[in-house]
N, C-alpha and C. Protein backbone atom coordinates (compact mmCIF):
# COMPACT_ATOMS: atom_id res chain seq x y z
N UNK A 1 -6.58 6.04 0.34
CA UNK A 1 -5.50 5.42 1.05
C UNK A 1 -4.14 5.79 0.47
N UNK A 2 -4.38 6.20 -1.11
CA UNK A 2 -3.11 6.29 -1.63
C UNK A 2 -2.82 7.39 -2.85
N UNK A 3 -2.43 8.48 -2.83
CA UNK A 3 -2.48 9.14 -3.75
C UNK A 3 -1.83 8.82 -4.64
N UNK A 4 -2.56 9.09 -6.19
CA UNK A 4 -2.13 8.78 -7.52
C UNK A 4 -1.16 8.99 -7.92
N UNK A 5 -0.07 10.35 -7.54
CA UNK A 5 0.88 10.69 -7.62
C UNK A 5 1.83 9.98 -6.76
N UNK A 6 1.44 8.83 -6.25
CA UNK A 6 2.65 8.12 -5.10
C UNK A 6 2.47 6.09 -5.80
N UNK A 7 1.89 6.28 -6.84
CA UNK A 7 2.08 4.76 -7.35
C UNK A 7 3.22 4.73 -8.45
N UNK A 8 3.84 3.87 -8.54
CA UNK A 8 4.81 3.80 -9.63
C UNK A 8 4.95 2.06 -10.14
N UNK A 9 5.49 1.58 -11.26
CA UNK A 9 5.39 0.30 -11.89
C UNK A 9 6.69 -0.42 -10.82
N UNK A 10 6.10 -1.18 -10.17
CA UNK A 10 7.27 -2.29 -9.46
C UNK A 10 7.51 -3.21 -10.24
N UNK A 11 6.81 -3.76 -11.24
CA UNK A 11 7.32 -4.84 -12.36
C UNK A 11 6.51 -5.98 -11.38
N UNK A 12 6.04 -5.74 -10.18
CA UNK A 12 5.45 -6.99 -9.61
C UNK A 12 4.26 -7.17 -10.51
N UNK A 13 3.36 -6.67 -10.97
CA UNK A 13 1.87 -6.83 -11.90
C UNK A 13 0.84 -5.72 -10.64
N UNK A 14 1.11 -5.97 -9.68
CA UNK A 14 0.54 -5.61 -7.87
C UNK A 14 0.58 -4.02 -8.12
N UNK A 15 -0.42 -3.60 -8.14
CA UNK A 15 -0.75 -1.68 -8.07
C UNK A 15 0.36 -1.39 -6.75
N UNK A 16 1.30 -1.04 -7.17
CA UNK A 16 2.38 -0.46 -6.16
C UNK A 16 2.35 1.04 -6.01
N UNK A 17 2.60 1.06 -4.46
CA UNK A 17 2.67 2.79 -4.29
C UNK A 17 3.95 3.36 -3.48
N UNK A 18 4.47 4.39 -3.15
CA UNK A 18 5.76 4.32 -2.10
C UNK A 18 5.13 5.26 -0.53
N UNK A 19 3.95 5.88 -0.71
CA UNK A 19 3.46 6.70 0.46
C UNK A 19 2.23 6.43 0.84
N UNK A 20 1.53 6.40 1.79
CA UNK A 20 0.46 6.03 2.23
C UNK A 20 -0.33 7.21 2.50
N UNK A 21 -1.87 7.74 2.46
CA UNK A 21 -2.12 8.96 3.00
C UNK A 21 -2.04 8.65 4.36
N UNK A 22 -2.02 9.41 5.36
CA UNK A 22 -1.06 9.94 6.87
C UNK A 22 -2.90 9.41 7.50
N UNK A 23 -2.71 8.38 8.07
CA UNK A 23 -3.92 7.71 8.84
C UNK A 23 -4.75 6.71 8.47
N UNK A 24 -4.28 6.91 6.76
CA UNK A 24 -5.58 5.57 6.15
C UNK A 24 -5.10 4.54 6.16
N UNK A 25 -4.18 3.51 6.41
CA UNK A 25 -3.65 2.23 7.21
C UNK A 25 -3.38 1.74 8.42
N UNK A 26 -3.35 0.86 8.75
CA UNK A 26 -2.40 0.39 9.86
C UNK A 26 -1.43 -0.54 8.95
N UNK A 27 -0.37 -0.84 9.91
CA UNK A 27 0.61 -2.34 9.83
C UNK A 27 0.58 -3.36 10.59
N UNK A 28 0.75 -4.64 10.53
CA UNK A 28 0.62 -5.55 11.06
C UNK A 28 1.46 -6.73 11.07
N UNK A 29 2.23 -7.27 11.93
CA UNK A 29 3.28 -8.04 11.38
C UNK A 29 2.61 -9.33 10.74
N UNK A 30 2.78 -10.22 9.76
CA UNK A 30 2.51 -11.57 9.46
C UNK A 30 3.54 -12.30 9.07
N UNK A 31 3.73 -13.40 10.15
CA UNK A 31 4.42 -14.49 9.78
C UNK A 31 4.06 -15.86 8.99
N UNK A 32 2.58 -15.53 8.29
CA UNK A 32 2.11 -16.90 8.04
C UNK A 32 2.97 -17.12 6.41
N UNK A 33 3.07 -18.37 5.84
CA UNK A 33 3.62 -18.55 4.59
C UNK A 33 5.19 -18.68 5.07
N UNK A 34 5.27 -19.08 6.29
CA UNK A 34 6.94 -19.11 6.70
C UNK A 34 7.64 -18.53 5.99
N UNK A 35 7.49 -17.01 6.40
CA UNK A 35 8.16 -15.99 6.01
C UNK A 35 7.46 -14.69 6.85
N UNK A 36 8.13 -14.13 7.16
CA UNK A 36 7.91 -11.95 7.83
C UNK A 36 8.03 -11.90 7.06
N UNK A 37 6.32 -10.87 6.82
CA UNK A 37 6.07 -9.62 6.02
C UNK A 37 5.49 -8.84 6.87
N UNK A 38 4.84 -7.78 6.20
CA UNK A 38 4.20 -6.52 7.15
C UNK A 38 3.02 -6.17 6.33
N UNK A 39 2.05 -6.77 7.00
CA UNK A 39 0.58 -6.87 6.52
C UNK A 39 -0.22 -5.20 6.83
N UNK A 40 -0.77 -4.68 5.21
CA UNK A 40 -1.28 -3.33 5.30
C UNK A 40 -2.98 -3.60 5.26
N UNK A 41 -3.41 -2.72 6.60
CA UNK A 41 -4.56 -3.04 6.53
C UNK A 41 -5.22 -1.71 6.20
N UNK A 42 -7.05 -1.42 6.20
CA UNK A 42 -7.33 -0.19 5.99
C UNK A 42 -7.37 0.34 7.38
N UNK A 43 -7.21 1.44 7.44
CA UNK A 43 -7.37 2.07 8.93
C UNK A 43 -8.82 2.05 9.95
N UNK A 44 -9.87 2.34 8.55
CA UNK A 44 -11.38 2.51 8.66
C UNK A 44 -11.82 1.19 9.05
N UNK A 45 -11.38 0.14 8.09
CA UNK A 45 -12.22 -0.86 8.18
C UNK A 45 -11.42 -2.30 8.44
N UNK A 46 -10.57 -2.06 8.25
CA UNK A 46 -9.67 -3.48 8.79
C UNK A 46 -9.23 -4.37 7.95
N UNK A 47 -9.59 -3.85 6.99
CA UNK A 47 -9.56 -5.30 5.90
C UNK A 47 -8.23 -5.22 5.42
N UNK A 48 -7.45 -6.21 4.18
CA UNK A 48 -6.78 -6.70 4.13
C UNK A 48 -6.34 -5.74 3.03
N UNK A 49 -5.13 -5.09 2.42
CA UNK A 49 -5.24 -4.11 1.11
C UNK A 49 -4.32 -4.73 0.88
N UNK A 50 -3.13 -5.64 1.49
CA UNK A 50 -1.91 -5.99 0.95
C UNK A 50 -0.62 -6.34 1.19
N UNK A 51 0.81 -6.25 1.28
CA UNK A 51 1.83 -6.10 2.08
C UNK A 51 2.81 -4.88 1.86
N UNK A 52 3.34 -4.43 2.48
CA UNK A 52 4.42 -3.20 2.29
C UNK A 52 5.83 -4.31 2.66
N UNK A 53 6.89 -3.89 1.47
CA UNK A 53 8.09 -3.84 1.66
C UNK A 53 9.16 -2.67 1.71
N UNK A 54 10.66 -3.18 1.80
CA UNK A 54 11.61 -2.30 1.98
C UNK A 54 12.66 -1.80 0.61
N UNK A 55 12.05 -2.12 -0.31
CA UNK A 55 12.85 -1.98 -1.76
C UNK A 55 11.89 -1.10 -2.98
N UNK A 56 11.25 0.26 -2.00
CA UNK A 56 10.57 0.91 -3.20
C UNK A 56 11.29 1.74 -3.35
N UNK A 57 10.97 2.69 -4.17
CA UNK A 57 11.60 3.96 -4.98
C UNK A 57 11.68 5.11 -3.59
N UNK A 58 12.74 5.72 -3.11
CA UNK A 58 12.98 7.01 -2.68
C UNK A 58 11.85 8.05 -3.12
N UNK A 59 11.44 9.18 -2.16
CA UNK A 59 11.97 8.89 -0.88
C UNK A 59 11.48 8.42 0.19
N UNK A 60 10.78 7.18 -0.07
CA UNK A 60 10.28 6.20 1.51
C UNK A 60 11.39 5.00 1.14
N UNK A 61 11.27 4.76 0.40
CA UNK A 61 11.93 3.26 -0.29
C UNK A 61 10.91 2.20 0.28
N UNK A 62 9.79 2.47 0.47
CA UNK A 62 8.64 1.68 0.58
C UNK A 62 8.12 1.15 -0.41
N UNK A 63 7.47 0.03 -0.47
CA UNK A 63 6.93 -0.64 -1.86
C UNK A 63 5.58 -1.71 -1.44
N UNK A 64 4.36 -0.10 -1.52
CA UNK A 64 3.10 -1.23 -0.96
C UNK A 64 2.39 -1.70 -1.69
N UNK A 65 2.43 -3.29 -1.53
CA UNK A 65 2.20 -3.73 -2.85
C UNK A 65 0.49 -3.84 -2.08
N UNK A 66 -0.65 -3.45 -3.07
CA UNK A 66 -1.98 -3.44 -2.77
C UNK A 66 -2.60 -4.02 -3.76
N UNK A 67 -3.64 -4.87 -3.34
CA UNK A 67 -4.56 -5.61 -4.64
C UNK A 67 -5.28 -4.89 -4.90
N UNK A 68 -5.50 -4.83 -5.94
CA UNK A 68 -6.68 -3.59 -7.16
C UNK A 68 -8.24 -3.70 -6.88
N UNK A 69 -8.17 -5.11 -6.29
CA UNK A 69 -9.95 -5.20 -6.44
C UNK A 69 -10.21 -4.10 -5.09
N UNK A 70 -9.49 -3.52 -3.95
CA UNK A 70 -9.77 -2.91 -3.00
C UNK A 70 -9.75 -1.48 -3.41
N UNK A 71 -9.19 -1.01 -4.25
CA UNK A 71 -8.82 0.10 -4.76
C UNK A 71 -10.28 0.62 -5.73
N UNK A 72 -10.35 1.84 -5.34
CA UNK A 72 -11.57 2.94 -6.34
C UNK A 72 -10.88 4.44 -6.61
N UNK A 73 -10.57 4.92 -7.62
CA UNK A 73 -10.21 5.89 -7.71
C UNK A 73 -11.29 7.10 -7.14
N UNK A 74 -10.74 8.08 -6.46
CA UNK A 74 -11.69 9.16 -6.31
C UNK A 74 -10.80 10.71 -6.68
N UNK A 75 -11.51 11.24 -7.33
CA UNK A 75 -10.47 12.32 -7.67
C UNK A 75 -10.39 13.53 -6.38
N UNK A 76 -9.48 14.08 -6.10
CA UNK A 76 -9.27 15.11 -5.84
C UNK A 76 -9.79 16.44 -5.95
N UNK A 77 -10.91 16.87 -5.44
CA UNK A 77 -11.71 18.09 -5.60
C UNK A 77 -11.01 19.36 -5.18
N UNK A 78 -10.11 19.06 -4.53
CA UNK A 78 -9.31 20.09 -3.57
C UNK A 78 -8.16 20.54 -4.78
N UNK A 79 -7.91 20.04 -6.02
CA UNK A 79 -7.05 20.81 -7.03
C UNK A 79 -7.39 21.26 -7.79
């Protein structure tokens, strides 16, 4: 969902990334917690990975904050 080279430390504690790979999410608006956010789901399977905001690092300035327990590293065979 997220290449290794696109996470950086947000200071939130939250595995933050600024790029998404090109198909492995959707977005979703959520208003629950009386407040808009923008709920990131997986593309494949629907489930819940986290929220994306508007204050990450250039150049998206995206900041998706994703919970770890959803996350598995897989390496890159293709480098």
């Amino acid at each position: 969902m997220f290449r290794s080279d696109t996470k950086f430390d947000s200071g939130t504690g939250w595995p933050s990334f600024f790029n998404p790979v090109k198909g492995a999410i959707t977005e979703h608006v959520d208003d629950s917690h009386g407040m808009r956010r923008v709920e990131v789901r997986s593309a494949s399977s629907g489930i819940h990975l986290g929220h994306v905001f508007d204050d990450g690092p250039p150049p998206t300035h995206k900041r998706y904050c994703i919970n770890g327990n959803v996350l598995k590293f897989v390496p890159d065979n293709a480098k």
